[in-house]
Protein backbone atom coordinates (compact mmCIF):
# COMPACT_ATOMS: atom_id res chain seq x y z
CA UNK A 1 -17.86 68.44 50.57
CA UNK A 2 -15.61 71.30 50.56
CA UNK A 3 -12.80 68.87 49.18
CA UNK A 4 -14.41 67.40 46.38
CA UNK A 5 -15.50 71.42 45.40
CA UNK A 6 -11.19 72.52 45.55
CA UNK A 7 -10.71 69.52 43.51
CA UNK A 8 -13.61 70.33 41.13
CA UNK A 9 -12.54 73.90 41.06
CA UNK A 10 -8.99 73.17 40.69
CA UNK A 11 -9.73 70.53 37.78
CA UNK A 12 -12.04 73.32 36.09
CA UNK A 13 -9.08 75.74 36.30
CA UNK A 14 -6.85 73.10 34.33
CA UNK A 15 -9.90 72.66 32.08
CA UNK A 16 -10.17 76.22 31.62
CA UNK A 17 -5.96 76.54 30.45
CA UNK A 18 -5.86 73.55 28.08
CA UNK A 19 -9.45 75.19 26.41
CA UNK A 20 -7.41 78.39 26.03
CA UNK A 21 -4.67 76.50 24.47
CA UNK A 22 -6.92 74.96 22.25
CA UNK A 23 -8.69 77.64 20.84
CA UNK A 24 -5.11 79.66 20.00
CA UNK A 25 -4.33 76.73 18.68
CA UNK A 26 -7.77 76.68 16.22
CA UNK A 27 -7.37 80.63 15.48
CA UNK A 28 -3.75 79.73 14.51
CA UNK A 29 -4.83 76.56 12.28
CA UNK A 30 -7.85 78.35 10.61
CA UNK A 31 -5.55 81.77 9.88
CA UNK A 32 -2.81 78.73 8.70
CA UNK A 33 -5.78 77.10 6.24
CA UNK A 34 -7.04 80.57 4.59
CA UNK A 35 -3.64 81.57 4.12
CA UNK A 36 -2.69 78.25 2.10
CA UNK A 37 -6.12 78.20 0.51
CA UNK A 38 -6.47 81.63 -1.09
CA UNK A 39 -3.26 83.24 -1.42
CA UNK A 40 -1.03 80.42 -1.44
CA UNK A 41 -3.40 78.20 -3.96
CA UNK A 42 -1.83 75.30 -2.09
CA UNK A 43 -4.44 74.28 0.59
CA UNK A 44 -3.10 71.99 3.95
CA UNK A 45 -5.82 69.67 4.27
CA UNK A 46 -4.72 68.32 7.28
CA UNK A 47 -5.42 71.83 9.19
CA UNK A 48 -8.90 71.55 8.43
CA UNK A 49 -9.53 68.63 10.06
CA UNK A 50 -7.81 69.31 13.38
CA UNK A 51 -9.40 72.28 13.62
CA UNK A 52 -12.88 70.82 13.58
CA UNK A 53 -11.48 68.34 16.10
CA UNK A 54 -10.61 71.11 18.17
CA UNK A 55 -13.71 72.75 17.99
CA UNK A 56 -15.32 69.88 19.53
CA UNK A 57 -13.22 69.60 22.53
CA UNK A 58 -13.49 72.97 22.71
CA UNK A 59 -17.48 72.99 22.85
CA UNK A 60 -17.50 70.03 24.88
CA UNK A 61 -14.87 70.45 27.86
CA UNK A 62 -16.38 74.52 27.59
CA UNK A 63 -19.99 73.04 28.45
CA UNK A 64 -18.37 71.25 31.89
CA UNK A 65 -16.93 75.23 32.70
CA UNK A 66 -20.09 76.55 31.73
CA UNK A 67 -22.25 74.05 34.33
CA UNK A 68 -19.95 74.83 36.86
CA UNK A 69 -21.06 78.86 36.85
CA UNK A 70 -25.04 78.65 35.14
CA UNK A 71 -23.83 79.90 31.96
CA UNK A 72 -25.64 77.77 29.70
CA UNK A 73 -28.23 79.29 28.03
CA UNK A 74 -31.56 78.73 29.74
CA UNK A 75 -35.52 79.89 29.58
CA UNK A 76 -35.56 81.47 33.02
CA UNK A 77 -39.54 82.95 32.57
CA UNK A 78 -40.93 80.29 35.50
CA UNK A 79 -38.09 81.40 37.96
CA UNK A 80 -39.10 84.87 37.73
CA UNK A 81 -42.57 84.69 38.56
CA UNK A 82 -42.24 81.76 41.62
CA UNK A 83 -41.09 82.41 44.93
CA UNK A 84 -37.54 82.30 46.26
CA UNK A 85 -38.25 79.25 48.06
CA UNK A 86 -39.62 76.93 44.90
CA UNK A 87 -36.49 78.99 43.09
CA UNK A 88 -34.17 76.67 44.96
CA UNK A 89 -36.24 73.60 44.74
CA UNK A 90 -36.80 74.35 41.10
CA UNK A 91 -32.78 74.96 40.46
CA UNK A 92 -32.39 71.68 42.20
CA UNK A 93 -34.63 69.55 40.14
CA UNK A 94 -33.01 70.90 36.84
CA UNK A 95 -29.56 70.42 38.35
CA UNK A 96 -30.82 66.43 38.66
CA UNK A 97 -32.29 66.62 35.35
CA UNK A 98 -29.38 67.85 34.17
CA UNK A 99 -27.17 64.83 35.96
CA UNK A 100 -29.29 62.68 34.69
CA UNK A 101 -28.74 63.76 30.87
CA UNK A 102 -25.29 63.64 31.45
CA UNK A 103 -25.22 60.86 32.89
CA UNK A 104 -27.13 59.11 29.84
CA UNK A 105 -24.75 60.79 27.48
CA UNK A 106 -21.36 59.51 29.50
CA UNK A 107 -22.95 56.17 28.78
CA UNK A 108 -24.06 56.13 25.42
CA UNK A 109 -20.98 58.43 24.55
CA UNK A 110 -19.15 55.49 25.27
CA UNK A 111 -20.54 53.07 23.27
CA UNK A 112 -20.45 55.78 20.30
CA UNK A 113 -16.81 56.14 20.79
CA UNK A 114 -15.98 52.74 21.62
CA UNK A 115 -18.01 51.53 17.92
CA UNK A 116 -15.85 54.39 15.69
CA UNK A 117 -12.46 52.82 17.18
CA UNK A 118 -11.61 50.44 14.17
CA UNK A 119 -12.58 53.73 11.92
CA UNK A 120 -10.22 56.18 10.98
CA UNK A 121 -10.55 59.79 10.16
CA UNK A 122 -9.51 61.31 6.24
CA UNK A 123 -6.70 62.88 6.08
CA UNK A 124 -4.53 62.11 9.18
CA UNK A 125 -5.69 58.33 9.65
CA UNK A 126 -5.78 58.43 13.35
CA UNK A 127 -8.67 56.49 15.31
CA UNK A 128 -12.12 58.34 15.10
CA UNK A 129 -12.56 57.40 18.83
CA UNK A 130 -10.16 60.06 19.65
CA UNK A 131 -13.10 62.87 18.58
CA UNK A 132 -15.38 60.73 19.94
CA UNK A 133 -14.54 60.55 23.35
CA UNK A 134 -14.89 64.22 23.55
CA UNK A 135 -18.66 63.27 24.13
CA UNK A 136 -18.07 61.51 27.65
CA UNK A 137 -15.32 63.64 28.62
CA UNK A 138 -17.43 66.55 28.29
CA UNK A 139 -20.70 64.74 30.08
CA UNK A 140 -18.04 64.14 32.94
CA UNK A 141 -16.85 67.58 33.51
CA UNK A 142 -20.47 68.70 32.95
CA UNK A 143 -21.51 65.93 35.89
CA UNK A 144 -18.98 66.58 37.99
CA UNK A 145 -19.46 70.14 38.27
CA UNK A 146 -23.28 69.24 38.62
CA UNK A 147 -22.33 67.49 41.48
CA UNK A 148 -20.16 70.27 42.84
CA UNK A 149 -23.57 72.61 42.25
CA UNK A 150 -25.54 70.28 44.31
CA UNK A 151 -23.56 69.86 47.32
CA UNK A 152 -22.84 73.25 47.69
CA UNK A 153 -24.74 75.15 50.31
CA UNK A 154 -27.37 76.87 48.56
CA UNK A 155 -27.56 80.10 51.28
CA UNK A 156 -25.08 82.49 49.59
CA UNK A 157 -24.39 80.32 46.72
CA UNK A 158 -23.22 82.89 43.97
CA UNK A 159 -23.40 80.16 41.36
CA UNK A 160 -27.22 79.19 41.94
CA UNK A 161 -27.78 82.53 42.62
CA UNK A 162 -26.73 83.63 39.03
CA UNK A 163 -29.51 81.13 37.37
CA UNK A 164 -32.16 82.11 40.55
CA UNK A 165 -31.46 85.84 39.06
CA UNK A 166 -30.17 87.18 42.73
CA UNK A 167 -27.16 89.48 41.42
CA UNK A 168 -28.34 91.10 39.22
């Protein structure tokens, strides 16, 4: 168990630098576009569309990071007024709710991507299955670090304890 967490961790650290990357890389392509666009009068179309592209991976490998630590955004009224016991169990069952979801959207993210690969996109004429797969790369991260939630011992655990409301 502890294994498959350093690898998770490790993997989400990796995640975390090529995210960073990414969104210098979309603050760099948007500043490039409005630049061209309204004082240059000559706009690069081309920066548009990566940076949209971006922006998906972005969201979508983010969500994985975000799973990993219970930052999503989430009602949280029912863990506040049950027990700390039912907290747990109730954690738990969303966490498998939560698998479950992403395990529906690795699936049909698939199938998505796989049916866009003939298309291509407007300007730069690359496969659309290249944005595409963004959708069950990001279910994956999200999973795995659902996974890495799950197994972890739940006595101490400062990442169920941040949904459960412990610290703070």
């Amino acid at each position: 168990m502890n294994t498959y967490i350093k690898i998770i961790d490790s993997l989400n650290n990796g995640i975390k630098y090529l995210v960073s990357i990414m969104l210098v890389i979309l603050a760099l392509l948007v500043v490039l576009q409005v630049t061209t666009r309204f004082v240059i009068n000559v706009p690069l179309s081309w920066t548009e569309e990566i940076a949209r592209y971006l922006m998906i991976y972005i969201v979508f490998l983010g969500s994985g990071l975000a799973m990993r630590y219970n930052q999503h955004i989430a009602i949280d009224f029912l863990l506040d007024v049950i027990k700390q016991k039912n907290k747990e169990r109730l954690q738990k069952m969303i966490l498998w709710i939560s698998a479950l979801f992403c395990l529906l959207l690795v699936y049909y993210g698939s199938q998505l991507t796989y049916m866009v690969v003939d298309q291509s996109t407007p300007t730069l004429q690359y496969s659309m299955a290249w944005a595409y797969a963004a959708i069950p790369l990001g279910a994956l991260v999200m999973l795995a670090n659902i996974i890495a939630l799950l197994i972890s011992p739940s006595n101490g655990n400062k990442h169920i304890d941040r949904i459960v409301g412990e610290d703070q």
